[in-house]
N, C-alpha and C. Protein backbone atom coordinates (compact mmCIF):
# COMPACT_ATOMS: atom_id res chain seq x y z
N UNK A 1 77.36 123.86 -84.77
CA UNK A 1 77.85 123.86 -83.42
C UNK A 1 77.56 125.21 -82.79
N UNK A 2 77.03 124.60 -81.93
CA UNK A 2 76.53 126.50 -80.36
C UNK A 2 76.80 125.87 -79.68
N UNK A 3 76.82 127.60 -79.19
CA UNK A 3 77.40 127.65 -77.72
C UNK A 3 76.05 128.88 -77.03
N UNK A 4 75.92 128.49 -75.26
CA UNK A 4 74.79 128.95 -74.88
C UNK A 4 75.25 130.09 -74.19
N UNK A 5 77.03 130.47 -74.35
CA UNK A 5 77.37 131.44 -73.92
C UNK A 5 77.45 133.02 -74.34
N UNK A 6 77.03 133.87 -73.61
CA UNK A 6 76.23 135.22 -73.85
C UNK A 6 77.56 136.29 -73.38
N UNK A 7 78.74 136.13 -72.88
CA UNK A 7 79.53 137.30 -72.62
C UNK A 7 80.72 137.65 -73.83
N UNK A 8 81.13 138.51 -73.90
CA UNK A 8 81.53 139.16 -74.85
C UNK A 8 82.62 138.55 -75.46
N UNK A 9 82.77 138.16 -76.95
CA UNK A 9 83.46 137.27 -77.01
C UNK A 9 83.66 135.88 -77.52
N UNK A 10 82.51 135.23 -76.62
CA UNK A 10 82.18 134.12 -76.92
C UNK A 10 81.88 133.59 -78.38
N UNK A 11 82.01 132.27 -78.80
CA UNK A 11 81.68 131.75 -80.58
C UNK A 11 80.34 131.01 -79.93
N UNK A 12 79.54 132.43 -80.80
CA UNK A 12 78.09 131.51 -80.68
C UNK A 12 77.43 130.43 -81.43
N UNK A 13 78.27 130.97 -82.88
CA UNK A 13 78.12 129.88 -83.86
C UNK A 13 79.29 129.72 -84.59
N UNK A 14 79.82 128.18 -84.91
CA UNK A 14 80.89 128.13 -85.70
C UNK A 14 80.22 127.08 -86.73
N UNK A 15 80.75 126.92 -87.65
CA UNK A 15 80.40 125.89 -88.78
C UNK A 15 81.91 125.55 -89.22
N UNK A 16 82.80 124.87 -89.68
CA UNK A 16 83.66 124.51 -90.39
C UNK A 16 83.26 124.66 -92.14
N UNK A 17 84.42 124.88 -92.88
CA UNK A 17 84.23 125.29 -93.94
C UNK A 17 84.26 123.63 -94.83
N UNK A 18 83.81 123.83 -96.35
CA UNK A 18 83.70 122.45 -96.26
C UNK A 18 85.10 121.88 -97.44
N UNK A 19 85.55 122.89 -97.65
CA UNK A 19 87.30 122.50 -97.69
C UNK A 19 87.18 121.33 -99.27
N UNK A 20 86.47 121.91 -100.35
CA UNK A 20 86.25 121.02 -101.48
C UNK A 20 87.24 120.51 -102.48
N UNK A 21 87.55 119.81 -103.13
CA UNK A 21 88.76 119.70 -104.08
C UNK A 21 88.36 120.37 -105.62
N UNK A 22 87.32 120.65 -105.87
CA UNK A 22 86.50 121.03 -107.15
C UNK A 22 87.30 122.49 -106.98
N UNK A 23 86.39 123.10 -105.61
CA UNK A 23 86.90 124.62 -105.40
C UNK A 23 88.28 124.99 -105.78
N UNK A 24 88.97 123.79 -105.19
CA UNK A 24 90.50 124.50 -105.38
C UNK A 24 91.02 124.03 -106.41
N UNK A 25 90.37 123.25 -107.06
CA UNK A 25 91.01 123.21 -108.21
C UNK A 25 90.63 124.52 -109.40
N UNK A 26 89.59 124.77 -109.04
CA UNK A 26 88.83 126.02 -109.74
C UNK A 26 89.56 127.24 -109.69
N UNK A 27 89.96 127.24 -108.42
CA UNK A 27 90.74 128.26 -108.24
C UNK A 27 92.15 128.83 -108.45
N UNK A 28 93.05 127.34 -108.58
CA UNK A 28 93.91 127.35 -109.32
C UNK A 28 93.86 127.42 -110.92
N UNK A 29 92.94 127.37 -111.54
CA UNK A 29 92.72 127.68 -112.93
C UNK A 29 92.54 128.67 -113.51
N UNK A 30 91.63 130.05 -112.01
CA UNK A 30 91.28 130.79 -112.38
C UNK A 30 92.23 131.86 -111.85
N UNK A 31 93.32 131.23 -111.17
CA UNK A 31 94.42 131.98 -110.76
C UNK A 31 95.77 131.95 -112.35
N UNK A 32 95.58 131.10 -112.88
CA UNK A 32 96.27 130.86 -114.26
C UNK A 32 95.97 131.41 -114.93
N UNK A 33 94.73 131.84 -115.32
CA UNK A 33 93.62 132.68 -116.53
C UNK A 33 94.12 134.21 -115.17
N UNK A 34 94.46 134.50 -114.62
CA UNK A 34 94.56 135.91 -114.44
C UNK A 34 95.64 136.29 -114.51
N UNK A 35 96.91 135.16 -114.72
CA UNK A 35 98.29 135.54 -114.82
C UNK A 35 98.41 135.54 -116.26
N UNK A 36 97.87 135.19 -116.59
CA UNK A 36 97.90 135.06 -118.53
C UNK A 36 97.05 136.53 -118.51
N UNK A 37 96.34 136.96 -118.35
CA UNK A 37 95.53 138.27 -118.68
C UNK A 37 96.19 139.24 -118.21
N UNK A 38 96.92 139.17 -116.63
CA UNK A 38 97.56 140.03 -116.76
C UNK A 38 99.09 140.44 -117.01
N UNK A 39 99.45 139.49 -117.76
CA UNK A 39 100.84 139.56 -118.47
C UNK A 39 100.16 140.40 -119.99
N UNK A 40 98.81 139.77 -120.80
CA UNK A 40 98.66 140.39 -121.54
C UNK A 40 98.03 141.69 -121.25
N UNK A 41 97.69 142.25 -120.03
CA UNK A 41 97.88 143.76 -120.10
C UNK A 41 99.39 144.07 -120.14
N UNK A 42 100.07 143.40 -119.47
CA UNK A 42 101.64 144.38 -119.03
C UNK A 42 101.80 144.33 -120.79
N UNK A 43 101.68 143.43 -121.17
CA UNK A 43 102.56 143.83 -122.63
C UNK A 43 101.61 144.63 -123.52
N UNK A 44 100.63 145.14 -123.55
CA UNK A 44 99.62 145.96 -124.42
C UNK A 44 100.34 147.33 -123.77
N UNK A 45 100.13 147.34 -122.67
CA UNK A 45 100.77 148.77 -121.82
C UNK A 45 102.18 148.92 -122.26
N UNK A 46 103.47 147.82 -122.75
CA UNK A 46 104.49 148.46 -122.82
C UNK A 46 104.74 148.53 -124.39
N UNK A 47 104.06 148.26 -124.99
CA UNK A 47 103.74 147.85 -126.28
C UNK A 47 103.21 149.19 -126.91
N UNK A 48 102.23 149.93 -126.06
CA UNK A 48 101.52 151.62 -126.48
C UNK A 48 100.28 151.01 -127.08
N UNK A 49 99.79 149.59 -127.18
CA UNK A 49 98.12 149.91 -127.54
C UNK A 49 96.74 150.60 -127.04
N UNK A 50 97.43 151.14 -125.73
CA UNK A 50 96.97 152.43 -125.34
C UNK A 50 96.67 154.21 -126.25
N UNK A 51 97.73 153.88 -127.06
CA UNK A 51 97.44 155.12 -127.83
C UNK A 51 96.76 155.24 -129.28
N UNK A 52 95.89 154.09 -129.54
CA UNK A 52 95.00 154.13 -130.30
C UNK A 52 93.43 154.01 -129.57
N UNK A 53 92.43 154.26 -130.30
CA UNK A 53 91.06 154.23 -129.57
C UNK A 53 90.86 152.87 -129.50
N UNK A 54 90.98 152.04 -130.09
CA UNK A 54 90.66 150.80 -130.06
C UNK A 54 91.67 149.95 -129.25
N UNK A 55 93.12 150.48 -129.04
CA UNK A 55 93.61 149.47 -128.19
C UNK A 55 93.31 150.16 -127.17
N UNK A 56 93.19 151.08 -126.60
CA UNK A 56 92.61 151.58 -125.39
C UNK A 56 90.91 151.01 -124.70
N UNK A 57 90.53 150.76 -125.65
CA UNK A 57 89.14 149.94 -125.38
C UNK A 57 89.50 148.57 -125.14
N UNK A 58 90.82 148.10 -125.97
CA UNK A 58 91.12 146.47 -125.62
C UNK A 58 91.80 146.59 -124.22
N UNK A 59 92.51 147.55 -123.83
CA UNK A 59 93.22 147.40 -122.83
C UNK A 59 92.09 147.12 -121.83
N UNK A 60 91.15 148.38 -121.19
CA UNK A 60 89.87 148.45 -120.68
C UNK A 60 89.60 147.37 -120.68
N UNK A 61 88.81 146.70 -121.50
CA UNK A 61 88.42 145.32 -121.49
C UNK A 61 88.74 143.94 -120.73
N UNK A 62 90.60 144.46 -121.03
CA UNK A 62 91.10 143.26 -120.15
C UNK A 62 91.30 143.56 -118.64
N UNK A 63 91.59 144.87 -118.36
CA UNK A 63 91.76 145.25 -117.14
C UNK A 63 90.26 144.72 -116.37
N UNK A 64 89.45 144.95 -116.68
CA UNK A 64 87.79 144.45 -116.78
C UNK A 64 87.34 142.89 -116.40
N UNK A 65 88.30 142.26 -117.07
CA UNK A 65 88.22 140.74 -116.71
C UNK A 65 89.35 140.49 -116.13
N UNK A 66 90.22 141.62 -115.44
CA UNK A 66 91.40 140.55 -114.54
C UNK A 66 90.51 140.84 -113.32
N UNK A 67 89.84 141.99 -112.88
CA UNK A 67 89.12 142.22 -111.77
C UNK A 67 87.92 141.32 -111.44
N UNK A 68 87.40 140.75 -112.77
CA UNK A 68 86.02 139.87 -112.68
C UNK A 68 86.40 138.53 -112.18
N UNK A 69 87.67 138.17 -113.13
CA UNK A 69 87.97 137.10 -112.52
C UNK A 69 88.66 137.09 -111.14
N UNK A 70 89.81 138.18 -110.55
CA UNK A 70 90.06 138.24 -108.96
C UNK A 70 88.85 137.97 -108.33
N UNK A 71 87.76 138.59 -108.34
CA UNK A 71 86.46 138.61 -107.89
C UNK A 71 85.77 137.86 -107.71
N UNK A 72 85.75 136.01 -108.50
CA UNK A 72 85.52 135.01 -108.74
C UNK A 72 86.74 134.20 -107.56
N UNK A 73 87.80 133.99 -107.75
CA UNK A 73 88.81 133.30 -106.89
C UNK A 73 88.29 133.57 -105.65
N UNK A 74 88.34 134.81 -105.36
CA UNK A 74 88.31 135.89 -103.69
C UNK A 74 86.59 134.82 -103.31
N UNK A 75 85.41 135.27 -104.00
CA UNK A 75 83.92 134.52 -103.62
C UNK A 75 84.27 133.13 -103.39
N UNK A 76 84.80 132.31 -104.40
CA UNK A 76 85.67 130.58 -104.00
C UNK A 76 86.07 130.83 -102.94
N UNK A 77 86.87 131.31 -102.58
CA UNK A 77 87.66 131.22 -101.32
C UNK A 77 86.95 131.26 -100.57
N UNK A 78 86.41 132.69 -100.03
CA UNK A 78 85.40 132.75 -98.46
C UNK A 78 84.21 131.69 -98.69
N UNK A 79 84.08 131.17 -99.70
CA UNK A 79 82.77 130.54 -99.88
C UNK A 79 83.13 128.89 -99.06
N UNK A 80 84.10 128.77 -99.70
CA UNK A 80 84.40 126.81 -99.66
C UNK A 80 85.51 126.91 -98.15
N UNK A 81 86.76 127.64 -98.31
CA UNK A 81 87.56 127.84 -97.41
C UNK A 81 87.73 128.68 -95.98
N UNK A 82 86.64 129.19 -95.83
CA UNK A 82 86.86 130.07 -94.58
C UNK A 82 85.23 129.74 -93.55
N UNK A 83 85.50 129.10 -92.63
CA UNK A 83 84.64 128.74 -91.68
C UNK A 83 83.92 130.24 -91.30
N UNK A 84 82.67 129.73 -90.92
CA UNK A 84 81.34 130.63 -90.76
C UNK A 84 81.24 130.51 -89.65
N UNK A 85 81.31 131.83 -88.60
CA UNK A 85 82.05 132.31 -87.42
C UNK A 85 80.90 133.47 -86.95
N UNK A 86 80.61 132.93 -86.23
CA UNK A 86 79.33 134.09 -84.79
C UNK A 86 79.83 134.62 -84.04
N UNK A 87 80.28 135.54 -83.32
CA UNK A 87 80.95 135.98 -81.99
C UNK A 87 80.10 136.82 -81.32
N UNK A 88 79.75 136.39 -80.04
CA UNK A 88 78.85 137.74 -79.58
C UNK A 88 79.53 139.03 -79.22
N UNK A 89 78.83 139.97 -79.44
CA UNK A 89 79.97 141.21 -79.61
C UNK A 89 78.85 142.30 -78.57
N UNK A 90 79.36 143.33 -77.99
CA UNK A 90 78.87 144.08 -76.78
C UNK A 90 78.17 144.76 -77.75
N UNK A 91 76.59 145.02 -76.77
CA UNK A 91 75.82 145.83 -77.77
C UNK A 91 75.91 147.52 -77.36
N UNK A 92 75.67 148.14 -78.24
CA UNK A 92 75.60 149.33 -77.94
C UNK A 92 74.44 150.61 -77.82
N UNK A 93 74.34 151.07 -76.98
CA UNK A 93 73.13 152.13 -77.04
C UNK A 93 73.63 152.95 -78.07
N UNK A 94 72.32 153.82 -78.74
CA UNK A 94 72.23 154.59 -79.78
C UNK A 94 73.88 156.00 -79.51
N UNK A 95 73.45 156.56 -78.52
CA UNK A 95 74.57 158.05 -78.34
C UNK A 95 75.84 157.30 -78.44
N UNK A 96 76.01 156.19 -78.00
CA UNK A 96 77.49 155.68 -77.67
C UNK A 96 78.53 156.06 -78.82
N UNK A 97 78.02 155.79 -80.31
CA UNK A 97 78.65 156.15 -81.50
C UNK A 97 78.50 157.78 -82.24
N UNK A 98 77.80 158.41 -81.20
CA UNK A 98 78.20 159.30 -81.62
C UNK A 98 78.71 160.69 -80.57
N UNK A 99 78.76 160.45 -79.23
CA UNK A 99 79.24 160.68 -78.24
C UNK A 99 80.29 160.42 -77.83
N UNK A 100 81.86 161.27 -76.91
CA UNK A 100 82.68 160.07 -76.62
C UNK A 100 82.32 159.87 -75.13
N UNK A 101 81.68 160.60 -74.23
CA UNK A 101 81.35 160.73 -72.82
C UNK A 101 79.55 160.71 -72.58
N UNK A 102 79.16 159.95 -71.28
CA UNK A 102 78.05 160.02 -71.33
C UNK A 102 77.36 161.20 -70.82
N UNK A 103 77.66 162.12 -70.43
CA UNK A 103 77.57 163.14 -69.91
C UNK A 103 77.31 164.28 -71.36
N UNK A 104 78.04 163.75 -72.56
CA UNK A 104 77.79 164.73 -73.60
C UNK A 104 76.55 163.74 -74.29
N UNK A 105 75.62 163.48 -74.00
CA UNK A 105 74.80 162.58 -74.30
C UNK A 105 73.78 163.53 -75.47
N UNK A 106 73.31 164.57 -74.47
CA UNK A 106 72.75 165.69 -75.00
C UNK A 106 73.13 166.55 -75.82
N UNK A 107 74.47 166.67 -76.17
CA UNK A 107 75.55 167.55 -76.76
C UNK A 107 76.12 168.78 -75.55
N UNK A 108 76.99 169.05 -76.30
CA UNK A 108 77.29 170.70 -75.30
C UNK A 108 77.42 171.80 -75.99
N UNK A 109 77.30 173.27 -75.30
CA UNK A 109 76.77 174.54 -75.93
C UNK A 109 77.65 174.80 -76.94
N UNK A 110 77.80 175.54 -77.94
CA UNK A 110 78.68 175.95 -78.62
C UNK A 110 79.07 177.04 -78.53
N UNK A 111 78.95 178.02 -77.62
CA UNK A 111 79.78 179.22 -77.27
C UNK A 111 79.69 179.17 -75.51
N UNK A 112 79.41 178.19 -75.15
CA UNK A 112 79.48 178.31 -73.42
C UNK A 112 80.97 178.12 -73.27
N UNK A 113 81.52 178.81 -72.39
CA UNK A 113 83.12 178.42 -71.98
C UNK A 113 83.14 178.38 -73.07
N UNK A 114 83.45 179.87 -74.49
CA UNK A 114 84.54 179.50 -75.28
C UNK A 114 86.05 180.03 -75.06
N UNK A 115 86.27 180.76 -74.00
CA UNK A 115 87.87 181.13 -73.59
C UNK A 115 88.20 179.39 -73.30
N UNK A 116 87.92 178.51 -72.53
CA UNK A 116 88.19 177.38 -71.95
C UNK A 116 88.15 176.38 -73.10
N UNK A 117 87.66 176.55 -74.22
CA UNK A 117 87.41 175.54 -75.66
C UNK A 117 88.71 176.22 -76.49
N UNK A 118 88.75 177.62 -76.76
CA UNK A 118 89.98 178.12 -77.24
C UNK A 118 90.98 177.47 -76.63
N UNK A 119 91.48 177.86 -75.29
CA UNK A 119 93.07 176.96 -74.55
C UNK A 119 93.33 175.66 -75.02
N UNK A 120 92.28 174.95 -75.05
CA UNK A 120 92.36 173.53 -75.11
C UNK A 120 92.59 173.10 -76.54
N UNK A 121 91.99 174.38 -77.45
CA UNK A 121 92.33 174.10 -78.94
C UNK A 121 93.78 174.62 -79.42
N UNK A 122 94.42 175.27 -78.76
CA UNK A 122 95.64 175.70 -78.94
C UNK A 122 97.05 175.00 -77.94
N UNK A 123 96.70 175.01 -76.87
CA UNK A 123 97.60 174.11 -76.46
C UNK A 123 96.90 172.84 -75.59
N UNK A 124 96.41 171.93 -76.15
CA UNK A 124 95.84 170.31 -75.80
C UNK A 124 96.42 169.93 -74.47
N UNK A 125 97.72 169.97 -74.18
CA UNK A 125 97.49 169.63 -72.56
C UNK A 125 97.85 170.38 -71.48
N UNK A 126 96.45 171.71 -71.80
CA UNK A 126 96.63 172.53 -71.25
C UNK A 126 95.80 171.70 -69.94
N UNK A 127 96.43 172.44 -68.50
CA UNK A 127 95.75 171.69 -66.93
C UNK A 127 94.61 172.85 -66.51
N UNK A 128 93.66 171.89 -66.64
CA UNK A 128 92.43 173.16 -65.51
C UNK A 128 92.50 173.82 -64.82
């Protein structure tokens, strides 16, 4: 689905997501496998298998696959559940991002008017 509208704002392209039962079931499984992993960190951590070299490598390990698997759920999700969304957005000339005025387009001097750059750095709403 488009749209032939060009002002700021506008959804140029939308798609609907396709909302699968596989996905979410996937995802509830892989939300189960991360509550089981990370119960078995909490108990390695209160347990001290941290203070051997090898449970410190097991701990690592699992911390390792609770992130791989978050990482897996999170891709399911935006993948199956979250509609694919265009918006036209205002374009910008190059200085705009790094300028805040167009007038400093060019930059400005660095010791011109520095009594008048001092005031303004010491008391901000100081009046011209």
């Amino acid at each position: 689905m488009s749209s032939t509208g060009s002002t700021y704002g506008d959804i140029h392209r939308y798609e609907p997501a396709r909302e699968s039962t596989a996905a979410a079931i996937a995802i509830v499984l892989l939300t189960v496998v991360e509550v089981v992993f990370v119960g078995l960190f909490t108990y390695g951590l209160i347990s001290g298998w941290g203070y051997s070299a090898v449970g410190n490598m097991y701990l690592g390990f699992i911390l390792a696959i609770i992130f791989v698997d978050l990482a897996f759920v999170l891709l399911l999700y935006r993948k199956e559940f979250l509609p694919d969304v265009m918006i036209v957005k205002k374009r910008r000339r190059k200085w705009e991002d790094l300028y805040i005025r167009e007038e400093q387009q060019h930059g400005t001097e660095s010791l011109g008017n520095a009594w008048e750059q001092f005031k303004h750095a010491v008391y901000p709403y100081y009046k011209r």
